[in-house]
Protein backbone atom coordinates (compact mmCIF):
# COMPACT_ATOMS: atom_id res chain seq x y z
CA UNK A 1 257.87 82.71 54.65
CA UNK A 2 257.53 80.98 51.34
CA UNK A 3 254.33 79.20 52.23
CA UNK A 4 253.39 82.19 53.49
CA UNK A 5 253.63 83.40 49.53
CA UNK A 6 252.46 80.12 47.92
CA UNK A 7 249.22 80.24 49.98
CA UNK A 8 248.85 84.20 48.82
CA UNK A 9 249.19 83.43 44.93
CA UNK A 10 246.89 80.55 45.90
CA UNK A 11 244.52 82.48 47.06
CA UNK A 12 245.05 85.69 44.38
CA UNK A 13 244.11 82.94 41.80
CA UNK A 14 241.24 81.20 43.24
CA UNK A 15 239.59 84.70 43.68
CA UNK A 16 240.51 85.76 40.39
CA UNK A 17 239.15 82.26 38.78
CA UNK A 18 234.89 82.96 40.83
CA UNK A 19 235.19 86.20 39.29
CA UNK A 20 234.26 84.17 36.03
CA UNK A 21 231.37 82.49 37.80
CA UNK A 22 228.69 85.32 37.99
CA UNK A 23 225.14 84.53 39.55
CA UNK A 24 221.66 85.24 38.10
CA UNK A 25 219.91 88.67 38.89
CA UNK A 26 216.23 88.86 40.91
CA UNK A 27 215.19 91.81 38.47
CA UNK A 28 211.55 91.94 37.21
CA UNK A 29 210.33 95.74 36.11
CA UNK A 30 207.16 95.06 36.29
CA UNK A 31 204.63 95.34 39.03
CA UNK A 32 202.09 92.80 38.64
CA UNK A 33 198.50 92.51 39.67
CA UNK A 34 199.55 90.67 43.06
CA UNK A 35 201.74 92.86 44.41
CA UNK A 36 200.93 93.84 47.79
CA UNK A 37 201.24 97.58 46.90
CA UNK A 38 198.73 97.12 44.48
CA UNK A 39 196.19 94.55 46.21
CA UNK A 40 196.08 96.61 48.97
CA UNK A 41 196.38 100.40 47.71
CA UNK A 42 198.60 101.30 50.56
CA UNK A 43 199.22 104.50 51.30
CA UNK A 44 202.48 106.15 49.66
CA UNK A 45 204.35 107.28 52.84
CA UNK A 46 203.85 103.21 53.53
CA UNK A 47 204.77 102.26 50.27
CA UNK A 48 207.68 103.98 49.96
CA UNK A 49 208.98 102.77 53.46
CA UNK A 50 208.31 99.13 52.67
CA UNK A 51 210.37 99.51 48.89
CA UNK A 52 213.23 101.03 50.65
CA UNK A 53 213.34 98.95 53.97
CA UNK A 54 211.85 95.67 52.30
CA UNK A 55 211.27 94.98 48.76
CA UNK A 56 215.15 94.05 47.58
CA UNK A 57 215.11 90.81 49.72
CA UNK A 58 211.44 90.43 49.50
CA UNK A 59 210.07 90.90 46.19
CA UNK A 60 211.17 90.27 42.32
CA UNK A 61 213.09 93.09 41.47
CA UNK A 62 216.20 93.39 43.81
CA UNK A 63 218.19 97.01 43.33
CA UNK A 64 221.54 95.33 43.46
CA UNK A 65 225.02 97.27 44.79
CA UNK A 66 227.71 97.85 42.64
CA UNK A 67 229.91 95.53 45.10
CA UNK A 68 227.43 92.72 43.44
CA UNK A 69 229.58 92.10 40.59
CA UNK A 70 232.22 90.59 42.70
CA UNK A 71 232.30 87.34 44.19
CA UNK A 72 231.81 85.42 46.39
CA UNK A 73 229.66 88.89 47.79
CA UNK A 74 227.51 88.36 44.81
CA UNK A 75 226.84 83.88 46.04
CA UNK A 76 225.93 85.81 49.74
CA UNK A 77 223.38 88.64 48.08
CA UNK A 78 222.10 85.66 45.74
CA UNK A 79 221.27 83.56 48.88
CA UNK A 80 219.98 86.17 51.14
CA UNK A 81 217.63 87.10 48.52
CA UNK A 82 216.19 83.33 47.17
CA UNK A 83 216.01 82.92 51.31
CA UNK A 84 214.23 85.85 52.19
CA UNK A 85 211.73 85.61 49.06
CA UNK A 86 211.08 82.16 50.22
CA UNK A 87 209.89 83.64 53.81
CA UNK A 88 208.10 86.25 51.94
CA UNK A 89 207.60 87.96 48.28
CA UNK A 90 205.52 91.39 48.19
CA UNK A 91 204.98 90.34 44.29
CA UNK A 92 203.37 87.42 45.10
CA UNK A 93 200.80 88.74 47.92
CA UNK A 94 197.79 88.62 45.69
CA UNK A 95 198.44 84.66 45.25
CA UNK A 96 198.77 84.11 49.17
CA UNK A 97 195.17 82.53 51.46
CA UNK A 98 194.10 85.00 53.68
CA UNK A 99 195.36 82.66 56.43
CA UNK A 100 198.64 82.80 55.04
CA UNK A 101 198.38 86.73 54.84
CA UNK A 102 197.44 86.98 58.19
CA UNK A 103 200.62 84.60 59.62
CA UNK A 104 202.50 86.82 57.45
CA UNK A 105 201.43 90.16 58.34
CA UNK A 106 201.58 88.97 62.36
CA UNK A 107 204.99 87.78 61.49
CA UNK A 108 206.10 91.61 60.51
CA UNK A 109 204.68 93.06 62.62
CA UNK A 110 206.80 91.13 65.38
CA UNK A 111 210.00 91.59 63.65
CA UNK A 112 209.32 95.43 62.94
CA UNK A 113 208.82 95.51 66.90
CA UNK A 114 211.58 93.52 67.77
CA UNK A 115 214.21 95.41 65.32
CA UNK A 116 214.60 92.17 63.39
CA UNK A 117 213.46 93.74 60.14
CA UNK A 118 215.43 95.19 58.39
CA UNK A 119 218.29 93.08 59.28
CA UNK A 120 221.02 94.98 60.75
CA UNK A 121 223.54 93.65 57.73
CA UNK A 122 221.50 95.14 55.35
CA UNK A 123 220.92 98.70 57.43
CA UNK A 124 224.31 98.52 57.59
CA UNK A 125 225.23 99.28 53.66
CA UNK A 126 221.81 101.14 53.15
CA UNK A 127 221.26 103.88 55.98
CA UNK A 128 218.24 105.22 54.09
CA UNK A 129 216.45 101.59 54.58
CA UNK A 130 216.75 102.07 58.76
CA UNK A 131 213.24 102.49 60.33
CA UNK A 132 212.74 104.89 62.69
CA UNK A 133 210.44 105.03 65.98
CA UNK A 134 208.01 107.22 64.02
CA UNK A 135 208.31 105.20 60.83
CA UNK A 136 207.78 101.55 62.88
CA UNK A 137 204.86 102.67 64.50
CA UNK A 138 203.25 103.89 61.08
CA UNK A 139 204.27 100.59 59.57
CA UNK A 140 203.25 98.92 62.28
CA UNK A 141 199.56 100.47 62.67
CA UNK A 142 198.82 100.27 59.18
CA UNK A 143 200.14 96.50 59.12
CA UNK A 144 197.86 96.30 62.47
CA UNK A 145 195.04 97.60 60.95
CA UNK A 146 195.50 95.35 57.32
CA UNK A 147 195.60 92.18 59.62
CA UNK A 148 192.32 93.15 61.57
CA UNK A 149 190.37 93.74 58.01
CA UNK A 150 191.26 90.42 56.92
């Protein structure tokens, strides 16, 4: 039973000590000039659907939880945000070759369909960011029909 205790304290510390250790913030307030909003003038019910379902993992300016500000949730949320810009950034779109743009848009289009996207752990702690039927098969047309223009 007293290792049981020593391990605790041990343990009460160590997470009291990363609290100290905070990570950098993915917030940029301004929308620039390659934004995929912007370069494509997509339509609003669109745009707001992709911002809510999309942009905090995919673009410059994540809308962080208040559960950020403790670690090591904050290390995870870091990571899943310099991974998932890395796949894609909706800031940078404008900066992208078309045949880049069109892997990318035939890449979310397959992970709308396939309920990869949004990620279930995200869904999870933001309900509103869920796509329904109706709103995957608007995203999904108007992602459809972006692809065939290019």
């Amino acid at each position: 039973m007293k290792i049981l205790r020593v391990i605790a304290w041990i343990a009460l510390v160590a997470f009291i000590v990363i609290q100290f250790f905070p990570t950098e913030k993915n917030t940029n307030y301004t929308t620039p000039k390659t934004d995929f909003m912007v370069v494509n003038n997509v339509p609003s019910k669109i745009e707001n659907q992709l911002k809510v379902s999309c942009y905090d993992c995919h673009s410059n300016n994540t809308e962080y939880p208040c559960y950020n500000k403790i670690q090591p949730v904050a290390w995870y949320l870091k990571d899943h945000v310099k991974e998932g810009k890395a796949e894609l950034n909706f800031n940078e779109w404008g900066n992208y070759s078309d045949r880049r743009k069109n892997s990318k848009l035939r890449s979310i289009i397959k992970q709308i369909e396939n309920g990869e996207m949004p990620m279930d752990s995200y869904t999870l702690m933001h309900r509103d960011a869920m796509l329904s039927k109706y709103d995957k098969n608007n995203v999904i047309a108007y992602i459809t029909r972006l692809k065939d223009s290019l």
